[in-house]
Every structure is written in structure tokens, then in C-alpha cells.
C-alpha atoms as a PDB file:
ATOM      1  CA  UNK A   1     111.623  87.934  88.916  1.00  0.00           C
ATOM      2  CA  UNK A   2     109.282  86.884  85.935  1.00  0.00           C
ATOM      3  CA  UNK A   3     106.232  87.734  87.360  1.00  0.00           C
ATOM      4  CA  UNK A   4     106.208  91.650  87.497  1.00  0.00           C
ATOM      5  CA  UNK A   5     105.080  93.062  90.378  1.00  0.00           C
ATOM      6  CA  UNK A   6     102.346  95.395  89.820  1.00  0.00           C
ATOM      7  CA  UNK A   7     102.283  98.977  90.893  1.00  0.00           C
ATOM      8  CA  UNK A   8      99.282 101.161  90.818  1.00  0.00           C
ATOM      9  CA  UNK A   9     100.336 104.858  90.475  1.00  0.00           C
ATOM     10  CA  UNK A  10      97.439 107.637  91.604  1.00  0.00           C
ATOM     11  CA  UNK A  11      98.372 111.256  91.114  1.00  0.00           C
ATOM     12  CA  UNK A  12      96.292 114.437  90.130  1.00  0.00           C
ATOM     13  CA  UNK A  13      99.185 115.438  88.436  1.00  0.00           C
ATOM     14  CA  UNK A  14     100.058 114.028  85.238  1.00  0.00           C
ATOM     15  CA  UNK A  15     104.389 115.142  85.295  1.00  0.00           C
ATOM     16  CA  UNK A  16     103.956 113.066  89.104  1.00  0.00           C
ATOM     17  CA  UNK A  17     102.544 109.926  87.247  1.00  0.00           C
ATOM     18  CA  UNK A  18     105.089 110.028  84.302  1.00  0.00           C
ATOM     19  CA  UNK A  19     108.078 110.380  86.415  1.00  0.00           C
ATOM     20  CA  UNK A  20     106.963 107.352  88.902  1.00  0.00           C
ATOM     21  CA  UNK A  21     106.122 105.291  85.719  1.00  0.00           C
ATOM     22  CA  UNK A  22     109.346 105.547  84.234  1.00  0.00           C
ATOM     23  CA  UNK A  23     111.289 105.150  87.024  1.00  0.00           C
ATOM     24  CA  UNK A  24     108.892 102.218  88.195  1.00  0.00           C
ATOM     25  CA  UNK A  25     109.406 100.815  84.278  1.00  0.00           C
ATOM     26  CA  UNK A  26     112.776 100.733  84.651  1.00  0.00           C
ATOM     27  CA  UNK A  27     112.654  98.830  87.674  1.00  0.00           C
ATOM     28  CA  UNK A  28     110.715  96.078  85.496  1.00  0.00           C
ATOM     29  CA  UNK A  29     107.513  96.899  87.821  1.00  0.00           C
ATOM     30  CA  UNK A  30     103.944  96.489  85.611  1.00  0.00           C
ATOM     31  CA  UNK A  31     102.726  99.770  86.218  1.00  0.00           C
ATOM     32  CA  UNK A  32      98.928 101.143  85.827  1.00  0.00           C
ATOM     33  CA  UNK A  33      98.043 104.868  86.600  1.00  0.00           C
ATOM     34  CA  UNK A  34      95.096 106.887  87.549  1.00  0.00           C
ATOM     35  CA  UNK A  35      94.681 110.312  87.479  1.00  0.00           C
ATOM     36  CA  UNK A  36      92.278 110.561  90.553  1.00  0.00           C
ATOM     37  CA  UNK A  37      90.906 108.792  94.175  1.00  0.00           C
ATOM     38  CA  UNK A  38      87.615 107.087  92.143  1.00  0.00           C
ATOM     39  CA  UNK A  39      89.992 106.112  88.951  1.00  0.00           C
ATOM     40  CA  UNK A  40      92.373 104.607  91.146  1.00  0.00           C
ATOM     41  CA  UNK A  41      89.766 102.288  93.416  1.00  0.00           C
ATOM     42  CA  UNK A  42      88.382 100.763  90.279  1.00  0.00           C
ATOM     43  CA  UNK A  43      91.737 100.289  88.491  1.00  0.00           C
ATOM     44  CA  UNK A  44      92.708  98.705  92.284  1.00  0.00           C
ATOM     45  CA  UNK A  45      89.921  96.712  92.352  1.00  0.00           C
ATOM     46  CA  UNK A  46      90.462  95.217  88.832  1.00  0.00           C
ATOM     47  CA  UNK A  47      93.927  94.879  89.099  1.00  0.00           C
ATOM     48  CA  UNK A  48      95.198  94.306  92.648  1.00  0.00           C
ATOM     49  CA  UNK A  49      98.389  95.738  92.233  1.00  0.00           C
ATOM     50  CA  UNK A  50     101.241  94.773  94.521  1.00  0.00           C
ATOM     51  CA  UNK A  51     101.434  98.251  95.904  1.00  0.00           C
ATOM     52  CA  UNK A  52      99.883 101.617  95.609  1.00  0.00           C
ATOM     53  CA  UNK A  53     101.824 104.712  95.237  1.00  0.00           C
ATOM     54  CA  UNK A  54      99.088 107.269  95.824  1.00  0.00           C
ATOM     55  CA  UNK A  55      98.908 111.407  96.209  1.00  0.00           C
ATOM     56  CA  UNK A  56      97.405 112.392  99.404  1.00  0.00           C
ATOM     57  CA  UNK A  57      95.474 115.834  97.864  1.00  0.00           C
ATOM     58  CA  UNK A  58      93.626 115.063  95.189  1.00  0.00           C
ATOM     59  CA  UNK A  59      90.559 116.574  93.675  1.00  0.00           C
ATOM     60  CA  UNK A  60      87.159 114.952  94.708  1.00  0.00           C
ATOM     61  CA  UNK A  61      88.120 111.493  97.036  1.00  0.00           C
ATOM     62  CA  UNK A  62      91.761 112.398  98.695  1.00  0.00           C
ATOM     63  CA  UNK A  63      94.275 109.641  98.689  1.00  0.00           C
ATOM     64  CA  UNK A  64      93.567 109.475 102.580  1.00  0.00           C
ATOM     65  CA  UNK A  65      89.630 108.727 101.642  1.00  0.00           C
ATOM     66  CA  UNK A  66      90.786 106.262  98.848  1.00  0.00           C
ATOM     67  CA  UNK A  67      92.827 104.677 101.298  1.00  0.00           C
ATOM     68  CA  UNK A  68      90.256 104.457 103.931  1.00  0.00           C
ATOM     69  CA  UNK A  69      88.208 102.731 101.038  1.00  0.00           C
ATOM     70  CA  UNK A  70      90.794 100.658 100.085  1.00  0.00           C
ATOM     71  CA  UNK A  71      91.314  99.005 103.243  1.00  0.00           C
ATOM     72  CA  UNK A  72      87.976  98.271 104.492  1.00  0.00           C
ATOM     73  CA  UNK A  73      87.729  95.827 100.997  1.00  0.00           C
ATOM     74  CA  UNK A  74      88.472  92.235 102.085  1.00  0.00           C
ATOM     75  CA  UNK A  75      89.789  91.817  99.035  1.00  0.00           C
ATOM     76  CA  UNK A  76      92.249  95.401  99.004  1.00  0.00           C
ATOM     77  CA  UNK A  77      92.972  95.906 102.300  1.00  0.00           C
ATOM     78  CA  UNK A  78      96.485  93.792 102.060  1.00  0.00           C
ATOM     79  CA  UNK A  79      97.817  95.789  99.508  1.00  0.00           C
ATOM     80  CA  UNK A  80     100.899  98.159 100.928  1.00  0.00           C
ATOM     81  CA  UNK A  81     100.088 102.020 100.411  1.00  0.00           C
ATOM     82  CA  UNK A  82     102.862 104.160 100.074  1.00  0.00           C
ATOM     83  CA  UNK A  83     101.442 108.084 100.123  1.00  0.00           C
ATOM     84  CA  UNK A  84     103.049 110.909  97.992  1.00  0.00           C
ATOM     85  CA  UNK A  85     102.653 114.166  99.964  1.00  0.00           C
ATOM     86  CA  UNK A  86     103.301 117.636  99.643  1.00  0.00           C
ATOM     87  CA  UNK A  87     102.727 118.201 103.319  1.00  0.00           C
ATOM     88  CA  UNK A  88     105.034 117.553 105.630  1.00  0.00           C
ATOM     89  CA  UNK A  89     103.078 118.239 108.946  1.00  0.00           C
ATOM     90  CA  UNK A  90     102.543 115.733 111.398  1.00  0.00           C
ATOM     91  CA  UNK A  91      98.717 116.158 111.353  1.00  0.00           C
ATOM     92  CA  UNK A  92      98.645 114.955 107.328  1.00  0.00           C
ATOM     93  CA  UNK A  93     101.042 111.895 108.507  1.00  0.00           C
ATOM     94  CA  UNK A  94      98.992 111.433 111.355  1.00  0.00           C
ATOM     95  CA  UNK A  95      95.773 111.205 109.315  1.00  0.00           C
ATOM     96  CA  UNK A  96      97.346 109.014 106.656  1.00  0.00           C
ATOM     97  CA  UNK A  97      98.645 106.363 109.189  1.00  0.00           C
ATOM     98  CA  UNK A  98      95.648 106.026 110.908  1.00  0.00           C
ATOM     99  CA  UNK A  99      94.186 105.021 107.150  1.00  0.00           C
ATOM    100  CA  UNK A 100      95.787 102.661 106.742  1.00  0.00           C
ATOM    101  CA  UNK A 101      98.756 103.891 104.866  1.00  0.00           C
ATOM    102  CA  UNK A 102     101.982 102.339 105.286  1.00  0.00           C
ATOM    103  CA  UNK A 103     105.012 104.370 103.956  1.00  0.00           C
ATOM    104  CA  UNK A 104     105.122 108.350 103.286  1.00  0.00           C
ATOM    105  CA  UNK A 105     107.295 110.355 100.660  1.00  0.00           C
ATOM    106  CA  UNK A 106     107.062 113.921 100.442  1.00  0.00           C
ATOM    107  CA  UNK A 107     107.597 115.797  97.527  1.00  0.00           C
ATOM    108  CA  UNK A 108     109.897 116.679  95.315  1.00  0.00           C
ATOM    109  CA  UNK A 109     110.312 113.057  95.335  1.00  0.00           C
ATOM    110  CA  UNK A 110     113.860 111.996  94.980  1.00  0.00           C
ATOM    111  CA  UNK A 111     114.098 108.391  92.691  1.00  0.00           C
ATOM    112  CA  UNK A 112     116.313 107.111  93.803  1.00  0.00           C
ATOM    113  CA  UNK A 113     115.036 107.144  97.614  1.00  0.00           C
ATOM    114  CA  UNK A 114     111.369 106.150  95.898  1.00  0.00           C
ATOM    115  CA  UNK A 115     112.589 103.158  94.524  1.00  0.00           C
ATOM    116  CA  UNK A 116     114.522 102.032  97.651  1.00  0.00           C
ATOM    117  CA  UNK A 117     111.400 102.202  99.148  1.00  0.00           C
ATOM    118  CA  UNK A 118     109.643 100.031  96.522  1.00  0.00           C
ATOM    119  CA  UNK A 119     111.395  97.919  96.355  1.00  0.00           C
ATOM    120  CA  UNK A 120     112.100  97.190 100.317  1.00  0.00           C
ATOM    121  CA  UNK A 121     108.364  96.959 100.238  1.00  0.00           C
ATOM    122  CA  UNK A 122     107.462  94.551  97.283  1.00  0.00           C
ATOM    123  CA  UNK A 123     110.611  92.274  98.638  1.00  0.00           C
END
């Protein structure tokens, strides 16, 4: 593929973001990060990225409310979220679905099963 698919990595923790932007890098994905719910809909909204891989606690907007935000944007609301989560209740599934988000991972996150994912989705 020579045009890199974009992936737009939001996590409140920085060792979360490093890991998915190697393993993303070595994929050959373009990846951008954001450390937070507001970073991330401003780097989306410059950027549309191919996918979002997005945390679904995060300090001030969650990745549920980001999501939310994300698809009621004509010009977002395509782009495939795939949620991080620590939580593996049905309630925070339940809630992210109904957001609008697409694919769930729970943490630790395995790479190998990540990029499986990621790539299934951006195929």
C-alpha cells in the first residue's frame, strides 16, 4: 500500500500510546497520538485518520464522550473506532456500542491480537 493508512492513537497513558505506535509503525500505519478526549477530536478533525484507537477512561471528555462527538460530525462520523478498555463489564461495552464504537480490546492489550484487528478493519 503506498498511501499509509492513518491511525489516530488516544490514550491518557503515555506507555499505552508508545506501545500502539510502535507496533502500529511497524505495520507501516501513519500514526498521530493524543494524550486526551479534546486533543484527540481536534487532531481527528485535522487529520481524519483511517481509524481511531481510543481509551475509554480518560481524564476530562471519556473516549465514550469523544466518540459520541465524533460521530455526530458529518465529516467524522465514518471513521471506525476501536475502544481500549480496562473494563470488561458489559455495561462499559454496552455504553461504548451504543456510541458509536465499533471494535473493543481490553487491556493488557496483546499485539499481536491488536493488529489483527487493525488491520481486518482498515482492509
Amino acid at each position: 500500500m503506498n498511501d499509509k493508512a492513518k491511525v489516530l492513537v488516544i490514550d491518557d497513558e503515555p506507555d499505552i500510546v508508545e506501545i500502539l505506535s510502535y507496533n502500529l509503525g511497524k505495520e507501516d500505519y501513519a500514526v498521530s497520538k493524543a494524550y486526551d478526549g479534546e486533543e484527540g477530536l481536534r487532531i481527528a478533525q485535522a487529520e481524519l485518520p483511517d481509524l481511531i484507537i481510543m481509551d475509554v477512561r480518560m481524564p476530562g471528555i471519556s473516549g465514550i464522550e469523544a466518540c459520541r462527538k465524533l460521530k455526530a460530525d458529518e465529516l467524522l462520523k465514518h471513521i471506525p473506532i476501536l475502544f481500549l478498555t480496562a473494563d470488561s463489564d458489559e455495561y462499559t461495552s454496552m455504553n461504548a456500542q451504543e456510541a458509536g464504537g465499533e471494535h473493543f480490546i481490553t487491556k493488557p492489550i496483546r499485539p499481536n491480537i491488536l493488529m489483527g484487528l487493525v488491520n481486518e478493519i482498515l482492509r
